[in-house]
Protein backbone atom coordinates (compact mmCIF):
# COMPACT_ATOMS: atom_id res chain seq x y z
CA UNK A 1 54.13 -0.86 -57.87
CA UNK A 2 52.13 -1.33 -54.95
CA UNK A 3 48.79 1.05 -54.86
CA UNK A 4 47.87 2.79 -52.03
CA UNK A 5 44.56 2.87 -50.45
CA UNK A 6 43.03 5.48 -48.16
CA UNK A 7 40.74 4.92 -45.52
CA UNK A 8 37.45 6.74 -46.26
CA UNK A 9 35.66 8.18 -42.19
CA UNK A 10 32.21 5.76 -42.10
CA UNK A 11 29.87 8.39 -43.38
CA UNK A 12 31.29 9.32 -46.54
CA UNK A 13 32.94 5.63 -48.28
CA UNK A 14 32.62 2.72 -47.97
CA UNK A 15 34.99 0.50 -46.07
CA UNK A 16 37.41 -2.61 -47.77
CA UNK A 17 37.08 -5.83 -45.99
CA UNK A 18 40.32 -8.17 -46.14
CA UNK A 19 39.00 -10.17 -49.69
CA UNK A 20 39.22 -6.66 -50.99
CA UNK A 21 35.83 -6.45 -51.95
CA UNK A 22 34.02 -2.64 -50.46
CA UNK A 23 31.34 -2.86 -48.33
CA UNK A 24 28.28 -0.36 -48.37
CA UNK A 25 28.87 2.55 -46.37
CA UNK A 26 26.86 2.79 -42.97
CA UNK A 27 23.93 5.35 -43.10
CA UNK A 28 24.75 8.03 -39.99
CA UNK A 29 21.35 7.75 -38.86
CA UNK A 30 21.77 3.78 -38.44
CA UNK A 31 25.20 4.37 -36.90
CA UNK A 32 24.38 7.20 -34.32
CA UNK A 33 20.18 7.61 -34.58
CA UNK A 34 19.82 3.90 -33.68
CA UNK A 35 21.48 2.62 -30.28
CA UNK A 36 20.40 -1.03 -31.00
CA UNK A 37 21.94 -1.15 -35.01
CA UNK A 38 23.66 -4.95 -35.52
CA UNK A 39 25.08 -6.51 -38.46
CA UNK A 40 23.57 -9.68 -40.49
CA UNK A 41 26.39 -12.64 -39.77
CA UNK A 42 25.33 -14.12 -43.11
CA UNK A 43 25.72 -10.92 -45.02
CA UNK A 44 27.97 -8.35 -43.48
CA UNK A 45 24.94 -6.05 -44.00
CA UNK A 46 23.72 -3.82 -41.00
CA UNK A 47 20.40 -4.71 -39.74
CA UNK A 48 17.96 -3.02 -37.25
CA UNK A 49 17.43 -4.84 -34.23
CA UNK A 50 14.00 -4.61 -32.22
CA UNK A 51 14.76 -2.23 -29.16
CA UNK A 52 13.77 -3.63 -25.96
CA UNK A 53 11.51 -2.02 -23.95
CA UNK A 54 12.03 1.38 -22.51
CA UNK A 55 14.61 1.94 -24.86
CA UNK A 56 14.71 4.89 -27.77
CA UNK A 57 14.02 3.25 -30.69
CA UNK A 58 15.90 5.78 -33.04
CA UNK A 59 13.72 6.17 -35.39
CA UNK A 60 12.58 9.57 -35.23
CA UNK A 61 15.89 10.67 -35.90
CA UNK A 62 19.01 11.92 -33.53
CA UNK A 63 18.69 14.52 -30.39
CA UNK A 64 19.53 18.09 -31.00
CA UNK A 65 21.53 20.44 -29.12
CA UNK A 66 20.23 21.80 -25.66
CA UNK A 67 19.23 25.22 -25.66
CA UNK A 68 21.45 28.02 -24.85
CA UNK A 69 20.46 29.44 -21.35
CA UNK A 70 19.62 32.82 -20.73
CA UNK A 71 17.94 35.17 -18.84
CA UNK A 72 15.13 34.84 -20.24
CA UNK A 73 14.83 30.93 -20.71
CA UNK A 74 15.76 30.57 -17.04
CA UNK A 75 12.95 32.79 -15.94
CA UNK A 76 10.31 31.56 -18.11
CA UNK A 77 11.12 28.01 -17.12
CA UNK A 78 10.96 29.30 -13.37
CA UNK A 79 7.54 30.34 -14.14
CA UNK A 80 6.56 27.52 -16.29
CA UNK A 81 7.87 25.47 -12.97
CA UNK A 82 5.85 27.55 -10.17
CA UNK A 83 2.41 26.97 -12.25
CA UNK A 84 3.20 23.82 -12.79
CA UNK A 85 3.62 23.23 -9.20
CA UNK A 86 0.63 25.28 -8.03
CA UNK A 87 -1.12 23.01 -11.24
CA UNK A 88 -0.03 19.58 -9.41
CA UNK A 89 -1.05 20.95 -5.86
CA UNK A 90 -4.41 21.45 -7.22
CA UNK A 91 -4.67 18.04 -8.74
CA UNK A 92 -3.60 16.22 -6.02
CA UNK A 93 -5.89 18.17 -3.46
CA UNK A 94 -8.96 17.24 -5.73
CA UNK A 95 -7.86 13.69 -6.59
CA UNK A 96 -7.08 12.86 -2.80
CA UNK A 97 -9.80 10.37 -2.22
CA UNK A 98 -8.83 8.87 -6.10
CA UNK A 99 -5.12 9.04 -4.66
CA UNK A 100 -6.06 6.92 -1.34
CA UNK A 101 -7.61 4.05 -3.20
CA UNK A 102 -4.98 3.65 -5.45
CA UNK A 103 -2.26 3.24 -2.59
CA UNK A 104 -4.37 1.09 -1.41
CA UNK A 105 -4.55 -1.00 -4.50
CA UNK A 106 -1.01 -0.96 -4.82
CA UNK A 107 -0.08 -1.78 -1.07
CA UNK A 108 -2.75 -4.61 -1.83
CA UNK A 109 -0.79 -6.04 -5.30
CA UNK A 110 2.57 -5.85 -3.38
CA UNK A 111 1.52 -8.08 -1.05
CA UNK A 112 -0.22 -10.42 -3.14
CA UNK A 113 2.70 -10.36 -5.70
CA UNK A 114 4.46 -12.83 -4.01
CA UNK A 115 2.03 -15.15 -4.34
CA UNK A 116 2.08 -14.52 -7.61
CA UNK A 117 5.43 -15.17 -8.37
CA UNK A 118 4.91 -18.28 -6.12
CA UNK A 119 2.70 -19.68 -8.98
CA UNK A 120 4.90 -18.43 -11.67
CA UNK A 121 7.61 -20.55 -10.35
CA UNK A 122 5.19 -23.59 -10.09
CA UNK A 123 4.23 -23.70 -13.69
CA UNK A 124 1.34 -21.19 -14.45
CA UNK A 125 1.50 -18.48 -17.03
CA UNK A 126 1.51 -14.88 -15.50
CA UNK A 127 -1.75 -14.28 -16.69
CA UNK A 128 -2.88 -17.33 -14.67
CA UNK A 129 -1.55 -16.94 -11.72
CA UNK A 130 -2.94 -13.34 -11.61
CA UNK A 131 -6.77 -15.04 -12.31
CA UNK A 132 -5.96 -17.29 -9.29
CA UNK A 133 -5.47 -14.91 -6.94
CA UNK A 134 -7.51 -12.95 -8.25
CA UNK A 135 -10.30 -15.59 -7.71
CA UNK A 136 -9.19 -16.08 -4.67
CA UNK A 137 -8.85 -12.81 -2.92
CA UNK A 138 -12.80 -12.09 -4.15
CA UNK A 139 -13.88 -15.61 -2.53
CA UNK A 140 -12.13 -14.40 0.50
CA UNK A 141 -14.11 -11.43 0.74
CA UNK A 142 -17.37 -12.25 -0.18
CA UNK A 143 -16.76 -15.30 2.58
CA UNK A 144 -16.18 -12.83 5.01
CA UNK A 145 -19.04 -10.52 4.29
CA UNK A 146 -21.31 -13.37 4.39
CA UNK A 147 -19.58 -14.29 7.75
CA UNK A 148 -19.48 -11.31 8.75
CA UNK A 149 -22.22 -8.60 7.85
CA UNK A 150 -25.37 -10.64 9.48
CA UNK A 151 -24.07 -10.90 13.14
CA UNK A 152 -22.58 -7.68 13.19
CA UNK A 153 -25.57 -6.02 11.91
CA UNK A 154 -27.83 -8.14 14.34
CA UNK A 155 -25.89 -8.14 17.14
CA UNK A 156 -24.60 -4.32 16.46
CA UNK A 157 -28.71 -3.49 16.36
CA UNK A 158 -29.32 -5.28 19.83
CA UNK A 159 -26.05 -3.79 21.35
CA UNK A 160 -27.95 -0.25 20.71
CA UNK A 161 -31.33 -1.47 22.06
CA UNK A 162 -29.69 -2.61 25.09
CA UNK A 163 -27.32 0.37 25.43
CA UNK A 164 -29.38 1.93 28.13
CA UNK A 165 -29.45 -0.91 30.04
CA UNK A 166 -26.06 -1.25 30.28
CA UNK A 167 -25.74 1.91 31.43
CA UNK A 168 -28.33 1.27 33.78
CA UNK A 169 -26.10 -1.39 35.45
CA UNK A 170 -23.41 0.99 35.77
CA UNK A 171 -25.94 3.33 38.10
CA UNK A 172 -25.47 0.66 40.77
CA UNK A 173 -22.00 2.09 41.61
CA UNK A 174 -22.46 5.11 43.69
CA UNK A 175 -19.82 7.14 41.88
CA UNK A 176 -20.56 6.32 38.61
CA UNK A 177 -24.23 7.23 39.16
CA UNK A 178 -23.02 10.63 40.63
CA UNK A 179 -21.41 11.24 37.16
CA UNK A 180 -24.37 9.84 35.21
CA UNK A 181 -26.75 12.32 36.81
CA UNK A 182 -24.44 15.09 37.06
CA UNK A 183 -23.38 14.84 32.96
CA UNK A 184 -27.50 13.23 32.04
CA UNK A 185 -25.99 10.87 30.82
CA UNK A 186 -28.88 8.57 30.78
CA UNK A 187 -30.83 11.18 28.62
CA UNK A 188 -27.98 11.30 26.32
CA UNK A 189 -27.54 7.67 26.05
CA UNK A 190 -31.02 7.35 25.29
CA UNK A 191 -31.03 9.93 22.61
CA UNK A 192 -28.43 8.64 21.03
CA UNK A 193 -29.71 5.24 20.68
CA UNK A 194 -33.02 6.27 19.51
CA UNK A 195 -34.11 4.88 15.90
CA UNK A 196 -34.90 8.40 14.26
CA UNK A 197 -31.49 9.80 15.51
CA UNK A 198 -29.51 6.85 14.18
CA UNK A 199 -31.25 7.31 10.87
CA UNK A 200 -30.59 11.12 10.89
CA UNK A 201 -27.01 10.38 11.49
CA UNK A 202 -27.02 8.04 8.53
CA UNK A 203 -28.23 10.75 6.52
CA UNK A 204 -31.35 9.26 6.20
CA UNK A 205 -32.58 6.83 3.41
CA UNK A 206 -30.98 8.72 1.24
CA UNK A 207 -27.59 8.98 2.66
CA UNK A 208 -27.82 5.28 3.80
CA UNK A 209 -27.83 4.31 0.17
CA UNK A 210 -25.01 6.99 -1.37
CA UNK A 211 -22.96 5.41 1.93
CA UNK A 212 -23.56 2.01 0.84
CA UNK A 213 -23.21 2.48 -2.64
CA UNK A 214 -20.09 4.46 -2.21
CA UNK A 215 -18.55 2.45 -0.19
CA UNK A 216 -19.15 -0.59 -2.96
CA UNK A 217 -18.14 1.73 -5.87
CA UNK A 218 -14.47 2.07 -3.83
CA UNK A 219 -13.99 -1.38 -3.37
CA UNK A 220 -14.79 -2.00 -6.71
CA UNK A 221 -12.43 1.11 -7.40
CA UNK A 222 -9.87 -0.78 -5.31
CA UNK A 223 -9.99 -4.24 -6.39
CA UNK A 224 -10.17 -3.33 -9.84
CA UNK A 225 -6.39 -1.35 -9.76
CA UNK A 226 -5.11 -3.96 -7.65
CA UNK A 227 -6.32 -6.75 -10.49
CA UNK A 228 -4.52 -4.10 -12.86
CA UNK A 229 -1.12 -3.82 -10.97
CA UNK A 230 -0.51 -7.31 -10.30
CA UNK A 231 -0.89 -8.05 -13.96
CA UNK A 232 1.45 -5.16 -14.53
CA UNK A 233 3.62 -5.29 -11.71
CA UNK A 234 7.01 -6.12 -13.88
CA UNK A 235 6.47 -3.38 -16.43
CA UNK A 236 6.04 -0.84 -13.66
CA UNK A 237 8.94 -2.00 -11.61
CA UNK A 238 10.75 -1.71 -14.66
CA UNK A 239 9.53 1.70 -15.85
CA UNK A 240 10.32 2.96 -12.66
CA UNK A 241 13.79 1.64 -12.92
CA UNK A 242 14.17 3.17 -16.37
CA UNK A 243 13.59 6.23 -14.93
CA UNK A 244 17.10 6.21 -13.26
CA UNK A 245 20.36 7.28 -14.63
CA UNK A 246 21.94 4.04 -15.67
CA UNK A 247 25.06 4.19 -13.48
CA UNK A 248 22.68 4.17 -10.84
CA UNK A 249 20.56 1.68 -11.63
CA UNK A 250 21.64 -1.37 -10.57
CA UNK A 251 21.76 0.01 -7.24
CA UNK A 252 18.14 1.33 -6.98
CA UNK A 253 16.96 -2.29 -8.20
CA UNK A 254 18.16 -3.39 -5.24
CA UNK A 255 17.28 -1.47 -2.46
CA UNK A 256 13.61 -1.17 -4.30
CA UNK A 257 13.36 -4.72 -4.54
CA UNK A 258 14.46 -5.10 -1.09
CA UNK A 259 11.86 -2.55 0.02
CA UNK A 260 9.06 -4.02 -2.02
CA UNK A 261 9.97 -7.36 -0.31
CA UNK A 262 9.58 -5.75 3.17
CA UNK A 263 6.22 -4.62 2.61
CA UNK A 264 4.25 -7.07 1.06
CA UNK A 265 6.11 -9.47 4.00
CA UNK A 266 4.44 -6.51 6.88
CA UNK A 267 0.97 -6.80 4.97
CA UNK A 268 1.06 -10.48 5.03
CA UNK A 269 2.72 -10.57 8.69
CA UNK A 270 0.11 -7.20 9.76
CA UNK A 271 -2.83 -9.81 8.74
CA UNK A 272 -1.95 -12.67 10.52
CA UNK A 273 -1.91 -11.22 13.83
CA UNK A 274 -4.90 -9.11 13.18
CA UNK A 275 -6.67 -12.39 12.64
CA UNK A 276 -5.08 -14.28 15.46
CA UNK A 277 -6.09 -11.21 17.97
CA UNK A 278 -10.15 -11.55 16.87
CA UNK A 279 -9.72 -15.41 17.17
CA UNK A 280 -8.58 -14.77 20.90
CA UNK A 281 -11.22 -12.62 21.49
CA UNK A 282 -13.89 -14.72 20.18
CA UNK A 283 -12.93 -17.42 22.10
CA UNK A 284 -12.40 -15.58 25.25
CA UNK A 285 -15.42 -14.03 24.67
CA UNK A 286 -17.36 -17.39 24.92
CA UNK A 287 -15.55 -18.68 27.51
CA UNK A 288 -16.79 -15.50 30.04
CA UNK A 289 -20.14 -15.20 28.08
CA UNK A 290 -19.92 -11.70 26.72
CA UNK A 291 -22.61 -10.66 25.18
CA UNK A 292 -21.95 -10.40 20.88
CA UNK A 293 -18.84 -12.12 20.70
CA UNK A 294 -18.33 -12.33 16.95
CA UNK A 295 -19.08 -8.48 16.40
CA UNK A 296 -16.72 -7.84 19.40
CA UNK A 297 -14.07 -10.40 17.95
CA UNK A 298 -14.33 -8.09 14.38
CA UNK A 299 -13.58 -5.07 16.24
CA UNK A 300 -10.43 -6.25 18.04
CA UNK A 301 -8.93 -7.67 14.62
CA UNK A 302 -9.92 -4.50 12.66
CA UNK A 303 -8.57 -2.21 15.41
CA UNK A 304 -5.44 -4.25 15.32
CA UNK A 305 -4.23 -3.73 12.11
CA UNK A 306 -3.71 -0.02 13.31
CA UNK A 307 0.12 -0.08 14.80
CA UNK A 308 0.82 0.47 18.08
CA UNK A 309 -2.19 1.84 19.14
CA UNK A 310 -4.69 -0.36 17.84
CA UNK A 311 -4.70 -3.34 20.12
CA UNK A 312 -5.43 -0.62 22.58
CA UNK A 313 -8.35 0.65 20.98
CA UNK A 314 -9.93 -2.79 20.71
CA UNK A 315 -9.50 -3.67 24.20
CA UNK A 316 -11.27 -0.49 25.68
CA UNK A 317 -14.10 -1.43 23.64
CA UNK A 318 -14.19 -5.40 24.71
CA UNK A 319 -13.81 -4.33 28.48
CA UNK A 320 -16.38 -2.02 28.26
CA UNK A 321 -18.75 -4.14 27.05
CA UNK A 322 -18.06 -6.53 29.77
CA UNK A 323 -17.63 -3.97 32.69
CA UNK A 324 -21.42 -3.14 31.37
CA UNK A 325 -22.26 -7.26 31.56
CA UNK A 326 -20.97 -7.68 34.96
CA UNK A 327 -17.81 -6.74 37.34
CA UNK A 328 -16.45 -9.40 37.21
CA UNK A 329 -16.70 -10.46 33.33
CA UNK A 330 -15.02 -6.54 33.08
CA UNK A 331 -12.25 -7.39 34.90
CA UNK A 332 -11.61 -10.79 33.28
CA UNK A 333 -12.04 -8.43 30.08
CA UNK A 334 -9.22 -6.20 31.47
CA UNK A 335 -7.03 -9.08 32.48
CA UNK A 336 -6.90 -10.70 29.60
CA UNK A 337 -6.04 -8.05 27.02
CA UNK A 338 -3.28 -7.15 29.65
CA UNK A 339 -1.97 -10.19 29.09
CA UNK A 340 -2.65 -11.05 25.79
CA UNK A 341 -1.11 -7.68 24.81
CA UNK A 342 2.02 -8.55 26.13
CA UNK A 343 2.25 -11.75 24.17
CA UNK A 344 1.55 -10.34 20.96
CA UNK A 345 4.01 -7.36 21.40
CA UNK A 346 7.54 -9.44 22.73
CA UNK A 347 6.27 -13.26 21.42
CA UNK A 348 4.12 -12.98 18.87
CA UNK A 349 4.67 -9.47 16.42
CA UNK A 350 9.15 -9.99 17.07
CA UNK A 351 8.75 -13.66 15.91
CA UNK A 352 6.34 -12.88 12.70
CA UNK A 353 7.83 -9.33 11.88
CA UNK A 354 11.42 -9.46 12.69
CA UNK A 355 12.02 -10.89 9.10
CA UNK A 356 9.93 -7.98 7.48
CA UNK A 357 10.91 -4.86 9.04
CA UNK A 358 12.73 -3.57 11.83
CA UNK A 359 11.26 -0.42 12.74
CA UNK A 360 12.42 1.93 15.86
CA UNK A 361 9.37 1.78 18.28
CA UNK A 362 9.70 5.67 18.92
CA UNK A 363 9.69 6.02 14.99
CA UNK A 364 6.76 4.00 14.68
CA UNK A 365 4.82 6.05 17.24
CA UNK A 366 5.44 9.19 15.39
CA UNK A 367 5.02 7.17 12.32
CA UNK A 368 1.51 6.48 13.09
CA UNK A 369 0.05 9.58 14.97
CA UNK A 370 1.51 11.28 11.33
CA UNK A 371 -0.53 8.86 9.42
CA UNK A 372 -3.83 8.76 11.06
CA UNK A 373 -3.88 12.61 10.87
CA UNK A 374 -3.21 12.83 7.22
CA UNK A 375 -4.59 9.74 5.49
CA UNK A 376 -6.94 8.10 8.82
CA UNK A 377 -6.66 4.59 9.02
CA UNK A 378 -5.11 4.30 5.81
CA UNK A 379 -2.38 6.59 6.90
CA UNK A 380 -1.61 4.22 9.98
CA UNK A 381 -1.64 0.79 8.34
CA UNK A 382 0.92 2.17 5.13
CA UNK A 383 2.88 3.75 7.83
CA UNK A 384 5.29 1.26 9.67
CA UNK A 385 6.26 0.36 5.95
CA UNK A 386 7.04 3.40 4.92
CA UNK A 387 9.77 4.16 7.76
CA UNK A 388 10.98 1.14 6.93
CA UNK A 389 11.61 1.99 3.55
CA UNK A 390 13.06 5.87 4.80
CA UNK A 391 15.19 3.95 7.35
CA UNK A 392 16.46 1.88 4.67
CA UNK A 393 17.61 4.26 2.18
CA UNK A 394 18.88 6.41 5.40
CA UNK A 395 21.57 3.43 5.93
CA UNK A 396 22.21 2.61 2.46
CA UNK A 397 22.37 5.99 1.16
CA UNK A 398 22.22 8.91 2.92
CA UNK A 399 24.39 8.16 5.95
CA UNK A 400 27.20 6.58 3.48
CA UNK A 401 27.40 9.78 1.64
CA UNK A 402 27.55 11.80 4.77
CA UNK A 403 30.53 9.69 5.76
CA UNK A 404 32.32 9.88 2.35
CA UNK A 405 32.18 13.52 2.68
């Protein structure tokens, strides 16, 4: 007479396998509490397997029911949510100068982090290839402030000792002595370049050394966080995926990929014509005999790093100088950033940016102006990027849903 046998649910009996022998029963907690429970392949038994990362490990036990909503949850989270608000307005307000070197340390590690993964895909451990950069961005710098923080200060000192002079020059021209004398702008000029006023505007000895000192302590600040997210950059790409509803995902990897791509490729493309502009000028500038042509070549490639309205800046500032040298050296000055100007903005920026970002010019305008009044320079170099990055998830998200609609 043939027996029959039940089937027991998971949590209560155990199960029969097809030898007929019964297995041990699953424990809930392994079954539901842990998302990454296995079974042995030897023994049949379940095992725990390690989560990976970002994942609930379900060991402190399995989630409870939401809370019932009611008038009075929904108002005291409301609350909650207003101070909290108010809380995170006042944080960010008194960490703004914290909060500006730390998008500047990560705009920094997303451009280096291709050459990191460059490395990486030569041979060298992460760790590694983070050092060598590393190494390599620091030797860069000091380089340049050895290059660079002699002349400028010498010749920056003997531009202000000959300031008046320059403007004395200028006298020779009937109408721009009528405006000297009518505005004293002699007198002024002369003020301003005096030693005690210069070191009053510094702040003294005293605020000379918190301005130096300062202005070490954030680069430090700066280099240190950018060290930090380039040996980090994975995990907080990944956290920041994690954050996403999974259905989503897959999707928001991409398009942040894709936008991390297009900015480290506009730092990287941003720097190469900055440095290209102050070679240009410092060869132009020996070639007509201007007077401090290094500390005038600095000025053009800092200025140019500002979009759109940086090249301009550093050009007023070159022809002036040379307008003050002699006519003719002022309008060779002139000329010449005419000219270059154009090369750089239909030759030389389409060719080195068209593969990084394509950015509406009127949209990088706005783009700009926004950025130096909020965040100053800062504000205007992180700000072609950033339209970039709203214009892509404008196309790719937004303006598809509109459509489906």
């Amino acid at each position: 007479m043939s027996q029959e046998v039940s089937a027991a649910p998971d949590d209560e009996a155990a199960a029969v396998n097809p030898t007929g022998e019964a297995e041990p029963a699953r424990d809930a907690t392994t079954a539901v509490g842990n998302p990454r429970a296995g079974t042995d392949t030897d023994s049949g038994r379940p095992v725990d397997v390690e989560p990976a990362e970002f994942e609930p490990s379900g060991r402190f036990g399995v989630p409870g029911r939401p809370l019932r909503r009611s008038a009075f949850l929904i108002g005291f989270t409301g609350a909650l949510g207003v101070l909290l608000a108010y809380a995170l307005f006042l944080g960010v307000r008194n960490a703004a100068g914290i909060l500006v070197l730390v998008v500047i340390a990560l705009f920094l590690a997303v451009g280096l982090h291709p050459a990191v993964v460059r490395l990486r895909n030569w041979g060298l451990p992460r760790g590694l290839a983070v050092a060598v950069v590393t190494l390599t961005l620091l030797l860069l710098i000091v380089a340049g402030l050895l290059a660079l923080v002699p002349p400028v200060v010498t010749q920056s000192g003997q531009f202000i000792q000959q300031l008046p002079g320059y403007v004395e020059e200028l006298r020779r021209n009937p109408t721009v002595n009528d405006l000297v004398i009518r505005y004293d702008v002699m007198e002024r000029v002369q003020a301003a370049a005096n030693a005690d006023n210069v070191g009053r505007a510094l702040g003294g000895v005293l605020g000379g050394a918190q301005l130096i000192f300062g202005t070490l302590f954030r680069l430090l600040t700066v280099l240190v966080l950018t060290i930090y997210f380039l040996a980090y950059f994975d995990r907080l790409r990944e956290l920041g995926y994690a954050l996403v509803p999974r259905s989503r995902r897959e999707r928001v990897r991409l398009i942040g990929d894709e936008i991390l791509t297009r900015v480290g490729a506009y730092m990287v493309g941003a720097l190469a014509i900055a440095v290209l502009a102050g070679v240009s000028t410092f060869v132009f500038a020996l070639a007509v005999g201007l007077p401090y042509p290094f500390a005038l070549a600095v000025v053009v490639a800092v200025t140019d790093l500002i979009p759109q309205i940086g090249a301009t800046l550093g050009a007023v500032v070159v022809t002036l100088v040379g307008l003050a040298t002699d006519l003719p050296v002022g309008i060779a000055c002139l000329v010449f950033f005419v000219v270059y100007q154009q090369v750089e903005n239909y030759l030389i920026y389409p060719k080195i940016m068209r593969r990084a970002v394509s950015v509406n010019e009127v949209a990088a305008l706005l783009a700009a102006l926004l950025g130096v009044a909020l965040l100053g320079v800062v504000g205007a170099l992180i700000a072609i990027p950033t339209v970039a990055a709203l214009q892509l998830i404008l196309r790719e998200v937004v303006l598809p849903r509109q459509d489906a609609r």
